[in-house]
N, C-alpha and C. Protein backbone atom coordinates (compact mmCIF):
# COMPACT_ATOMS: atom_id res chain seq x y z
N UNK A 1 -26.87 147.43 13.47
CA UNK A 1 -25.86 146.39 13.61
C UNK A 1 -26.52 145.09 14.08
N UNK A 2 -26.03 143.84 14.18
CA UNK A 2 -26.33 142.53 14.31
C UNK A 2 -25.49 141.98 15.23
N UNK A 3 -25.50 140.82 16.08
CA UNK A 3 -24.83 140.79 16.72
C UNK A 3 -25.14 139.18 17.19
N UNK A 4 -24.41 138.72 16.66
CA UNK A 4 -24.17 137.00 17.00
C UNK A 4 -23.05 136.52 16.81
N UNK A 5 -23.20 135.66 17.89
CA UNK A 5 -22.21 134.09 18.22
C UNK A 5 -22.26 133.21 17.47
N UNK A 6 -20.77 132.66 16.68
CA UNK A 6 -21.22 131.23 16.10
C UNK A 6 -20.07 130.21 17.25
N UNK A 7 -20.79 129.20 17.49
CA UNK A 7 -20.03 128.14 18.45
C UNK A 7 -20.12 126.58 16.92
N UNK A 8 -19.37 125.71 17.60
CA UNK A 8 -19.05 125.02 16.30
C UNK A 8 -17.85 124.14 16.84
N UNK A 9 -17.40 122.78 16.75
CA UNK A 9 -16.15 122.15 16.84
C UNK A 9 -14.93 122.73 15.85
N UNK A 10 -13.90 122.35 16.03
CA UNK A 10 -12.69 123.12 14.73
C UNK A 10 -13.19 122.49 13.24
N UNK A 11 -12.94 123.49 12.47
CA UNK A 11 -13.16 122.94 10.94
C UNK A 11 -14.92 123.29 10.55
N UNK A 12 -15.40 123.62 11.52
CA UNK A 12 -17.08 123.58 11.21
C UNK A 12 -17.30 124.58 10.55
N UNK A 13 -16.66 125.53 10.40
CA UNK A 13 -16.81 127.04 9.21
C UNK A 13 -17.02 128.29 9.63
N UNK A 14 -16.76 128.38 11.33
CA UNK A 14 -17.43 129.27 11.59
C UNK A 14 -16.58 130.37 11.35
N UNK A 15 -15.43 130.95 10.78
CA UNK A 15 -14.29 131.72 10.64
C UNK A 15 -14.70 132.12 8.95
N UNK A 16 -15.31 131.29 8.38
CA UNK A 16 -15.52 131.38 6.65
C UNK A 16 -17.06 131.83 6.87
N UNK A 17 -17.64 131.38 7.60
CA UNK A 17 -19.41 131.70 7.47
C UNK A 17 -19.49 132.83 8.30
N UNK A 18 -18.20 133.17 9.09
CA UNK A 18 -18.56 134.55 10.04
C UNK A 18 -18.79 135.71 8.90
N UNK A 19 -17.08 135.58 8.51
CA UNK A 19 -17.16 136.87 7.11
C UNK A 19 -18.57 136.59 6.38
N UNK A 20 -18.64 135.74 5.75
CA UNK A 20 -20.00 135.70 4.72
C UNK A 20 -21.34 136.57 5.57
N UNK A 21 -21.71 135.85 6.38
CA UNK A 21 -22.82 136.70 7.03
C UNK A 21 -22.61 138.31 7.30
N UNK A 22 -20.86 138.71 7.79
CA UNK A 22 -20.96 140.38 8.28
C UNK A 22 -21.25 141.13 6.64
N UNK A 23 -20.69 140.08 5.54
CA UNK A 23 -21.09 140.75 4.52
C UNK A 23 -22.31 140.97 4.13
N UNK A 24 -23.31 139.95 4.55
CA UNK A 24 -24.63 140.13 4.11
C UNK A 24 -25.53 141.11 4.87
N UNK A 25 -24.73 140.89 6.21
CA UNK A 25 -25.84 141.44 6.95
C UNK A 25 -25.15 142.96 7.34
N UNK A 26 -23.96 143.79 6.04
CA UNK A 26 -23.63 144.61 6.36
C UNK A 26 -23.20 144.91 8.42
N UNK A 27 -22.56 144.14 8.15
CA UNK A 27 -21.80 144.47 9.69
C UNK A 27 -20.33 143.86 9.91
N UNK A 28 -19.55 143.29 10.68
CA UNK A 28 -18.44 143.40 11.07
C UNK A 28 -18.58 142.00 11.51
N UNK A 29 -16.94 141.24 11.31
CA UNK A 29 -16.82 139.96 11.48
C UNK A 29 -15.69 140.00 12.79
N UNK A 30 -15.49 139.40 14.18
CA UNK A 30 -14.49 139.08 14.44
C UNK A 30 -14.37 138.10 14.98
N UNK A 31 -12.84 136.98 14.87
CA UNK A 31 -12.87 135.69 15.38
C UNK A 31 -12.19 135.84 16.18
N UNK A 32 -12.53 135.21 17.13
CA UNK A 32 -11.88 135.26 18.84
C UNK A 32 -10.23 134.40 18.64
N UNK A 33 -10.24 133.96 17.97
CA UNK A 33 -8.87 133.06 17.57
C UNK A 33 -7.87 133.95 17.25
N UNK A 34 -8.32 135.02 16.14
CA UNK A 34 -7.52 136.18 15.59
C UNK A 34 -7.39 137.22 16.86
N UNK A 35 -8.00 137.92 17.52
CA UNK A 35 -8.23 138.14 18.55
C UNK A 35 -7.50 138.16 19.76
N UNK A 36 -7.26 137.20 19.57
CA UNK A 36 -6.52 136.19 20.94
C UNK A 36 -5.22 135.74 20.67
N UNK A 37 -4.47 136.06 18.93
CA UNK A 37 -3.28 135.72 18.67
C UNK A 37 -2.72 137.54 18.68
N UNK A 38 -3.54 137.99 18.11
CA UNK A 38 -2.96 139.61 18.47
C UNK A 38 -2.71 139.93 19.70
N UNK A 39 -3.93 139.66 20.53
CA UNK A 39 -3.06 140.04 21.81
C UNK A 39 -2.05 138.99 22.85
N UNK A 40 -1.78 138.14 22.24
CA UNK A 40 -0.51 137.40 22.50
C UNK A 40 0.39 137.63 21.64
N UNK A 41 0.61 137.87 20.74
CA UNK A 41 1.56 138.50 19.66
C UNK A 41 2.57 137.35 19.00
N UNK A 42 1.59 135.97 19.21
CA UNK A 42 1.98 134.60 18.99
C UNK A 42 0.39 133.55 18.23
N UNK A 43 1.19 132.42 17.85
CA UNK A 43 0.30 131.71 17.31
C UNK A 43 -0.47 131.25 18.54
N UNK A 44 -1.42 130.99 18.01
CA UNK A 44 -2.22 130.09 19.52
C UNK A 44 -1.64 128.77 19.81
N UNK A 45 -1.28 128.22 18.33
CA UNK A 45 -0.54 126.72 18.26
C UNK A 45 1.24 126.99 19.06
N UNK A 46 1.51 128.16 19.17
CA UNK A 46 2.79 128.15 19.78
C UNK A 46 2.60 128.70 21.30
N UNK A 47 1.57 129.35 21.38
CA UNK A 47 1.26 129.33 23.17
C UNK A 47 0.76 128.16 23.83
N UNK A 48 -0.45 127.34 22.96
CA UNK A 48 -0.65 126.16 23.38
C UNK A 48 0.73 124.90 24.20
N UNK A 49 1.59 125.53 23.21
CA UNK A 49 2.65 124.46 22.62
C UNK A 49 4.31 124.66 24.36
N UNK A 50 3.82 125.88 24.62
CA UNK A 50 4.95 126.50 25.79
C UNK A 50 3.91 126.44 26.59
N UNK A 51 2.90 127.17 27.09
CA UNK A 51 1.74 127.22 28.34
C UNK A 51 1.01 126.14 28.67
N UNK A 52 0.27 125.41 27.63
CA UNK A 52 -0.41 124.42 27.85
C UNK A 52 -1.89 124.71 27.55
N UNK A 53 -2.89 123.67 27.50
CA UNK A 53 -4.52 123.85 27.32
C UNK A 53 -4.39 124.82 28.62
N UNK A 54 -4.76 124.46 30.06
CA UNK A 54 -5.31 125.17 30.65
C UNK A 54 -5.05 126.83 30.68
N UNK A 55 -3.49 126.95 30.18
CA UNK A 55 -3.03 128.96 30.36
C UNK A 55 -4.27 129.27 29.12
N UNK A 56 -4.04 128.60 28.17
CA UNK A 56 -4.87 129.06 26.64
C UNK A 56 -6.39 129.30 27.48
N UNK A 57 -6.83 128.29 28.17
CA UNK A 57 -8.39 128.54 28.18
C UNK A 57 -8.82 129.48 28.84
N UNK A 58 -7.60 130.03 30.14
CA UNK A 58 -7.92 131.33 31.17
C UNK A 58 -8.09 132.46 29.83
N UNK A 59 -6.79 132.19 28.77
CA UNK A 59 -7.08 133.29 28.33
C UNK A 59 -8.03 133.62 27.18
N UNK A 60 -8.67 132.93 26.81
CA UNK A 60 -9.37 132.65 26.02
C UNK A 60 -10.69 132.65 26.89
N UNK A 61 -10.94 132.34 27.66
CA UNK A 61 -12.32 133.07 28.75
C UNK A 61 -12.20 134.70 28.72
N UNK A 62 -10.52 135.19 29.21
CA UNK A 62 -10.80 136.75 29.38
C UNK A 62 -11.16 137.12 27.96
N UNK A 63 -10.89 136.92 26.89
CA UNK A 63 -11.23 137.49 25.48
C UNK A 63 -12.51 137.63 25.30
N UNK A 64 -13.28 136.02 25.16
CA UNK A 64 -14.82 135.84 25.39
C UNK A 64 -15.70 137.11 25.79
N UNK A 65 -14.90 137.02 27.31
CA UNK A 65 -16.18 138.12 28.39
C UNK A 65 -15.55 139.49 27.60
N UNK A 66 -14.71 139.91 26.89
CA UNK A 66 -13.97 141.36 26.19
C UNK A 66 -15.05 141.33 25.34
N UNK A 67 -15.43 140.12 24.44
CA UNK A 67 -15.77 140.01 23.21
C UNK A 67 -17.31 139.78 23.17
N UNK A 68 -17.86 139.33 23.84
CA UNK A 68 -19.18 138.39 23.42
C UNK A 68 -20.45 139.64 23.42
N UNK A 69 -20.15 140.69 23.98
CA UNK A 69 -21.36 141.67 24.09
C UNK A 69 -20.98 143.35 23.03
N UNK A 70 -20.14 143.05 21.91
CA UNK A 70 -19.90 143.54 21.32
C UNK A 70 -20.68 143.26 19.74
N UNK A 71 -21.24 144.28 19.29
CA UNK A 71 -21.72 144.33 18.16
C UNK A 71 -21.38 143.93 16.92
N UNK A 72 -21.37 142.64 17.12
CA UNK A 72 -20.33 141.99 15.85
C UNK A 72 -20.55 140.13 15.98
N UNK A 73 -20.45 139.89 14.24
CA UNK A 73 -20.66 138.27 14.25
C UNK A 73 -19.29 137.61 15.12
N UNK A 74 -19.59 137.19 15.63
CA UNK A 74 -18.34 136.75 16.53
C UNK A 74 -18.25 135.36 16.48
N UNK A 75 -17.25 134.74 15.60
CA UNK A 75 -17.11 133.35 15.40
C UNK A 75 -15.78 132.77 16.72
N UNK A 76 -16.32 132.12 17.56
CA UNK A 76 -15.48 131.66 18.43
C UNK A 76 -14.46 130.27 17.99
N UNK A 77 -13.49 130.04 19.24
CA UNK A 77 -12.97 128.51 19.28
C UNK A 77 -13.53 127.83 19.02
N UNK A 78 -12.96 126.23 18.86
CA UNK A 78 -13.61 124.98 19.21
C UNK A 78 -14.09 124.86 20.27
N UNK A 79 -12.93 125.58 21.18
CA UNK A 79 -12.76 124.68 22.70
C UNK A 79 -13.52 125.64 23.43
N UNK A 80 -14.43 126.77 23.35
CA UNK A 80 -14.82 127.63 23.69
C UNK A 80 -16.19 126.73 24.85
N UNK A 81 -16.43 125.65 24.36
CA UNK A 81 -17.68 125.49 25.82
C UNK A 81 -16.96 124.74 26.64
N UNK A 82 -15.82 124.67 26.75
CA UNK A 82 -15.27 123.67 27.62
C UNK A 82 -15.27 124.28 29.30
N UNK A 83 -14.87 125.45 29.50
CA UNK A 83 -15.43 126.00 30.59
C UNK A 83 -16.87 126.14 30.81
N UNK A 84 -17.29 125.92 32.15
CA UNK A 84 -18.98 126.63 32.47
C UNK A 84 -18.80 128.11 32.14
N UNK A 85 -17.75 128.72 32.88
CA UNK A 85 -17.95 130.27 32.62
C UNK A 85 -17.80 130.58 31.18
N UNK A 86 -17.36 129.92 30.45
CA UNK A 86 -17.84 130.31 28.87
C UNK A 86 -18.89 130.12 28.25
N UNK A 87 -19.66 128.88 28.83
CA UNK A 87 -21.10 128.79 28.73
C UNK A 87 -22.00 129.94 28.91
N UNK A 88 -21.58 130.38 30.40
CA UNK A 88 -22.60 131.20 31.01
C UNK A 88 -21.93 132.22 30.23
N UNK A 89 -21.06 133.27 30.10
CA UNK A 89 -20.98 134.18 29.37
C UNK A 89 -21.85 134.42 27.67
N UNK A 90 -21.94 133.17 27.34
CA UNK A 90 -22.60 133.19 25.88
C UNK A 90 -24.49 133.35 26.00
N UNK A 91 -24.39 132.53 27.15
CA UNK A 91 -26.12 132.29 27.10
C UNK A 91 -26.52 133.88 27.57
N UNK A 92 -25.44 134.34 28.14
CA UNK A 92 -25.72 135.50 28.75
C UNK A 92 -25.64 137.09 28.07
N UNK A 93 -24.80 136.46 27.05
CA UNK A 93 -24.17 137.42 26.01
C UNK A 93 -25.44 138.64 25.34
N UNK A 94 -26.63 137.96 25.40
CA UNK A 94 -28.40 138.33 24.65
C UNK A 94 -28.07 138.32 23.28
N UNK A 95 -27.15 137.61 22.60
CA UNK A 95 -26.86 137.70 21.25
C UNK A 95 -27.19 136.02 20.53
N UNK A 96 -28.11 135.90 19.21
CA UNK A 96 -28.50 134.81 19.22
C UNK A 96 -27.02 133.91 18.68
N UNK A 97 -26.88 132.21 19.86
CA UNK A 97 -26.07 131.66 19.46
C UNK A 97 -26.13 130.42 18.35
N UNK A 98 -25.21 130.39 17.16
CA UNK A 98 -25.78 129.42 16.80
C UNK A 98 -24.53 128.42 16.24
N UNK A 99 -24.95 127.01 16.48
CA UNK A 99 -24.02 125.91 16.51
C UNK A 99 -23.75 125.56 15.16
N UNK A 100 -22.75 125.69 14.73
CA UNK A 100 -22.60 124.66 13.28
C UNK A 100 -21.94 123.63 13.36
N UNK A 101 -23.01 122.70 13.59
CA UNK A 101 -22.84 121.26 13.76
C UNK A 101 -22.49 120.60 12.49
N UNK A 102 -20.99 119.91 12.57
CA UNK A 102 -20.04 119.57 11.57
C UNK A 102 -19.95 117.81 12.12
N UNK A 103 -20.36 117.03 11.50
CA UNK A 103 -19.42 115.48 11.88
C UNK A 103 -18.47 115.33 11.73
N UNK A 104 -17.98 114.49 12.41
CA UNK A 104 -16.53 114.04 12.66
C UNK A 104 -15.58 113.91 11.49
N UNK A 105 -16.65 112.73 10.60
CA UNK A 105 -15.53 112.43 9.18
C UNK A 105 -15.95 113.90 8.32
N UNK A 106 -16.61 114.53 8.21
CA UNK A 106 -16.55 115.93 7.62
C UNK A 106 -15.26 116.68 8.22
N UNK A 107 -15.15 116.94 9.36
CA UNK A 107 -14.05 117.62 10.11
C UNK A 107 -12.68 117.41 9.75
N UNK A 108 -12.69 116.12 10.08
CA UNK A 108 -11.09 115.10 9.85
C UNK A 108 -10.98 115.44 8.22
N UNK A 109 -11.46 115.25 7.29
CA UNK A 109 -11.91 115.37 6.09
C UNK A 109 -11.16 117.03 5.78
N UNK A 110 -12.02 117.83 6.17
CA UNK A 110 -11.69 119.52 6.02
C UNK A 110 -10.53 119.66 6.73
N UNK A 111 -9.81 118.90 7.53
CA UNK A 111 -8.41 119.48 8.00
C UNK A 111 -7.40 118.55 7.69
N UNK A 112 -7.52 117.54 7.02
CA UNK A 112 -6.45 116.61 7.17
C UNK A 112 -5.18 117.67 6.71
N UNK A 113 -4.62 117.43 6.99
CA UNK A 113 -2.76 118.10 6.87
C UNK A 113 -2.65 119.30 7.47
N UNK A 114 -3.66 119.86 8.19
CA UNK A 114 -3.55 121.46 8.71
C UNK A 114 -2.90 121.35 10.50
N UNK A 115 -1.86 122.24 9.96
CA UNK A 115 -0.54 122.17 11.08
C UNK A 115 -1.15 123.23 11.87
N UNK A 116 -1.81 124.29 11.70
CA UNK A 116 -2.38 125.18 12.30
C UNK A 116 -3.43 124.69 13.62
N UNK A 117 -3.75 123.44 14.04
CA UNK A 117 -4.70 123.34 14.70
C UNK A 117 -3.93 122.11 15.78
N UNK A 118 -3.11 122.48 16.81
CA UNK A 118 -3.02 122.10 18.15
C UNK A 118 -3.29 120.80 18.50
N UNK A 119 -4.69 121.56 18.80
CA UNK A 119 -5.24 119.98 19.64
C UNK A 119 -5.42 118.73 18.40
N UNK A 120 -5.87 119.02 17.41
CA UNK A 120 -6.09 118.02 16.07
C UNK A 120 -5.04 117.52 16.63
N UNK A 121 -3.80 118.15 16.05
CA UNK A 121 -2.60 117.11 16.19
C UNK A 121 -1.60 116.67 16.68
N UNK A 122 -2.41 116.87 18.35
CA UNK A 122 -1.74 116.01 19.28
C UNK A 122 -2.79 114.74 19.50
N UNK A 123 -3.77 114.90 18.69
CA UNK A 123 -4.93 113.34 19.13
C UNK A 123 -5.18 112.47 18.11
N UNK A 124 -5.00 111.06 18.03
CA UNK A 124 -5.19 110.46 17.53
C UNK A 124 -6.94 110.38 17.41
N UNK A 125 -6.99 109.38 16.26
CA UNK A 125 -8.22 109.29 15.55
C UNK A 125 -9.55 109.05 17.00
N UNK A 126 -9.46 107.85 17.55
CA UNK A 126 -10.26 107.73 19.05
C UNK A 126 -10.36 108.94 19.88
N UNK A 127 -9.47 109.24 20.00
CA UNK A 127 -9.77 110.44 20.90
C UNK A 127 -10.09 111.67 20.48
N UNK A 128 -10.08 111.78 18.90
CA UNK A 128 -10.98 112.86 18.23
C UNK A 128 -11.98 112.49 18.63
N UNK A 129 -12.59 111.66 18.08
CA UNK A 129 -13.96 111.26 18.46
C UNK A 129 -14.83 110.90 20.22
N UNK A 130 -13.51 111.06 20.78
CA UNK A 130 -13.79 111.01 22.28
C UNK A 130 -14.38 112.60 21.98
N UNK A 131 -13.30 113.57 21.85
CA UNK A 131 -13.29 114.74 22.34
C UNK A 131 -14.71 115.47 21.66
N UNK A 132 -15.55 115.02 20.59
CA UNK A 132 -15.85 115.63 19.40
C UNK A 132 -17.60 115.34 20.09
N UNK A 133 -17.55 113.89 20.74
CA UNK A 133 -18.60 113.44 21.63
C UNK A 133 -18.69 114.39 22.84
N UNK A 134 -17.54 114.19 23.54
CA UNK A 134 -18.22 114.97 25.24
C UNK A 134 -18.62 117.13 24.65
N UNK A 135 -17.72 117.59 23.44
CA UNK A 135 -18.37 119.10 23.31
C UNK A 135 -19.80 118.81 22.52
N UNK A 136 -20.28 118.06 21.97
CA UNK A 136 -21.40 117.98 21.34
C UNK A 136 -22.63 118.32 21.78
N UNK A 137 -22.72 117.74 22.99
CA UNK A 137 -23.96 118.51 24.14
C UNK A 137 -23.46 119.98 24.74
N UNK A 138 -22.79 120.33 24.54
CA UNK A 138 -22.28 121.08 25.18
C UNK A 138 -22.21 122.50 24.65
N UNK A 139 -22.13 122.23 23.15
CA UNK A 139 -22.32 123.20 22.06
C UNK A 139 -24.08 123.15 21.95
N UNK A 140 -24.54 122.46 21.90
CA UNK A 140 -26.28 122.56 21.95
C UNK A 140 -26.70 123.06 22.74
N UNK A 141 -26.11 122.82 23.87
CA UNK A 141 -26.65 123.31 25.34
C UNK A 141 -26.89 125.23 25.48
N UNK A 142 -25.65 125.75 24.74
CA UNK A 142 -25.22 127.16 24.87
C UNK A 142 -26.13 127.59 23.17
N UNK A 143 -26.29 127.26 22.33
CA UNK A 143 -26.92 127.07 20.88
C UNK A 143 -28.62 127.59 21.49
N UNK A 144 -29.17 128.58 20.51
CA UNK A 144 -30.48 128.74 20.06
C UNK A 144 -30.43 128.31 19.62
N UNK A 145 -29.91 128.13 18.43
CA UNK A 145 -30.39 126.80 17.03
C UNK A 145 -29.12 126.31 16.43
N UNK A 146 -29.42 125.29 15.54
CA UNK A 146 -28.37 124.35 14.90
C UNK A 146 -28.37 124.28 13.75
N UNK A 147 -27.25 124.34 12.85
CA UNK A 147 -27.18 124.42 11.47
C UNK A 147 -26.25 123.48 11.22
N UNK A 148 -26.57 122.32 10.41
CA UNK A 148 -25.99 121.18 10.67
C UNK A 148 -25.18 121.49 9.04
N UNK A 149 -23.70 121.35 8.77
CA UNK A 149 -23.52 122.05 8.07
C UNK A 149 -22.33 121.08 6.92
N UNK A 150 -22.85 119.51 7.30
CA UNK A 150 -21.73 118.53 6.78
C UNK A 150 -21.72 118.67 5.23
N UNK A 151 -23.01 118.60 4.37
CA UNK A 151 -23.16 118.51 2.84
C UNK A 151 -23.84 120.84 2.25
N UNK A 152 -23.21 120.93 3.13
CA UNK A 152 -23.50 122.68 3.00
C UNK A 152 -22.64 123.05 2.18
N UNK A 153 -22.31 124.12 1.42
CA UNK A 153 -21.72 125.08 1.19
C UNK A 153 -21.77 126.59 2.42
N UNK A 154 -20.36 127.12 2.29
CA UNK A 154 -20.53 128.30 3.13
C UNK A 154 -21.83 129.39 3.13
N UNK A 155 -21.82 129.49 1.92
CA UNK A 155 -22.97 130.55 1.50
C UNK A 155 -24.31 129.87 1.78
N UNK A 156 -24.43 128.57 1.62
CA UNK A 156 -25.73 127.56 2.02
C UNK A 156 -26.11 127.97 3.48
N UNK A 157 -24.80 127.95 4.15
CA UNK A 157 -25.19 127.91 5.80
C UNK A 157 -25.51 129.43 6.01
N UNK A 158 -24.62 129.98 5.70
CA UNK A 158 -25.29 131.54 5.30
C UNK A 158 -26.34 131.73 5.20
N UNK A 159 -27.15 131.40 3.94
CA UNK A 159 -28.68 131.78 4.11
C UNK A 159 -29.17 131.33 4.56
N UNK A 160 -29.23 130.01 5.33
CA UNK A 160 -30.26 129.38 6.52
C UNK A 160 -30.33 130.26 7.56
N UNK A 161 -28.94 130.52 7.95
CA UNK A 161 -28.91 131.51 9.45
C UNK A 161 -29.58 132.40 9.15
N UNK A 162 -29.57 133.45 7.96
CA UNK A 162 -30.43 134.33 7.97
C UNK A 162 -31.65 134.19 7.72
N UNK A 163 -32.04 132.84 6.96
CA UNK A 163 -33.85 132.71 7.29
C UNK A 163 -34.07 132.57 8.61
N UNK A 164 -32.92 131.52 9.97
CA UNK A 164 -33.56 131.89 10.89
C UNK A 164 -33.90 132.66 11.58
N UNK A 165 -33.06 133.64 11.49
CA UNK A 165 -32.64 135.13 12.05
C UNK A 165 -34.35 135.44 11.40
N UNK A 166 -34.58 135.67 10.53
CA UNK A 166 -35.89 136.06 10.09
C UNK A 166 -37.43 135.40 10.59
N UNK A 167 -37.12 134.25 10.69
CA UNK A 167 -38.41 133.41 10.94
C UNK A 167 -38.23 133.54 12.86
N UNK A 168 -37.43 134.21 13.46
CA UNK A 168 -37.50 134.55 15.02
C UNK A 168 -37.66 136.21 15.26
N UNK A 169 -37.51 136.51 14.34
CA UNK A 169 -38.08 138.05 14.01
C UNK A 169 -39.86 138.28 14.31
N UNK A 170 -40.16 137.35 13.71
CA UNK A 170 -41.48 137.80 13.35
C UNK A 170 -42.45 137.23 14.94
């Protein structure tokens, strides 16, 4: 089995490039988003929407520490480095993490009209880009490596990860 983290802002692919990789690399995909709506037995956009960011992020830390040392590509949140203790759970996880670093107008671009995503659309255009700036170090910080993934195809980012996965093998 294989066993990695993808970290990533919303829209960066990591939910489409999770599956692709458990397929390649014969193993198992799970996204902490899916995850985390089963065991609320609600949308995340409708707990967000009654609880607020901070109830979502307690619970979305307990999932993390459930999730991160389990044998499986594990494509997380956006908002997943926004806590330290989600930091430290990942760096800590021994599973290699890797960032798919998406730009802004790529992002805005891949979601325009998607009602499914919360925070998108409670923020105007500035404060995307506020918000998109302060996780940027932040996702590197917790990241072995970066797969910058704006002019990619899914399957593109796919086989990079697995050349790197290979070229840290050896």
């Amino acid at each position: 089995m294989t066993q990695i983290i993808l970290v990533g802002f919303m829209g960066a692919g990591k939910t489409t490039v999770g599956a692709q990789l458990a397929l390649a690399l014969n193993t198992y995909q799970r996204d902490l988003d899916q995850v985390i709506e089963q065991q609320l037995g609600e949308s995340i956009g409708s707990f967000f929407a009654r609880e607020g960011e901070p109830a979502f992020r307690l619970f979305e830390t307990k999932m993390l520490r459930e999730n991160a040392a389990l044998d499986v590509i594990l494509s997380t949140g956006g908002g997943i480095v926004m806590q330290a203790q989600n930091r430290d759970i990942l760096k800590q996880s021994g599973a290699p993490v890797i960032y798919l670093k998406t730009q802004p107008e790529a992002i805005l671009q891949r979601l325009r009209g998607n009602l499914d995503r919360p925070l998108l659309n409670q923020l105007d255009r500035e404060s995307f880009l506020d918000l998109w700036q302060y996780r940027e170090p932040l996702y590197q910080a917790v990241a072995d490596f970066t797969i910058v993934t704006d002019k990619l195809t899914p399957t593109e980012i796919t086989e990079q990860i697995i050349n790197q996965l290979n070229v840290r093998k050896r």
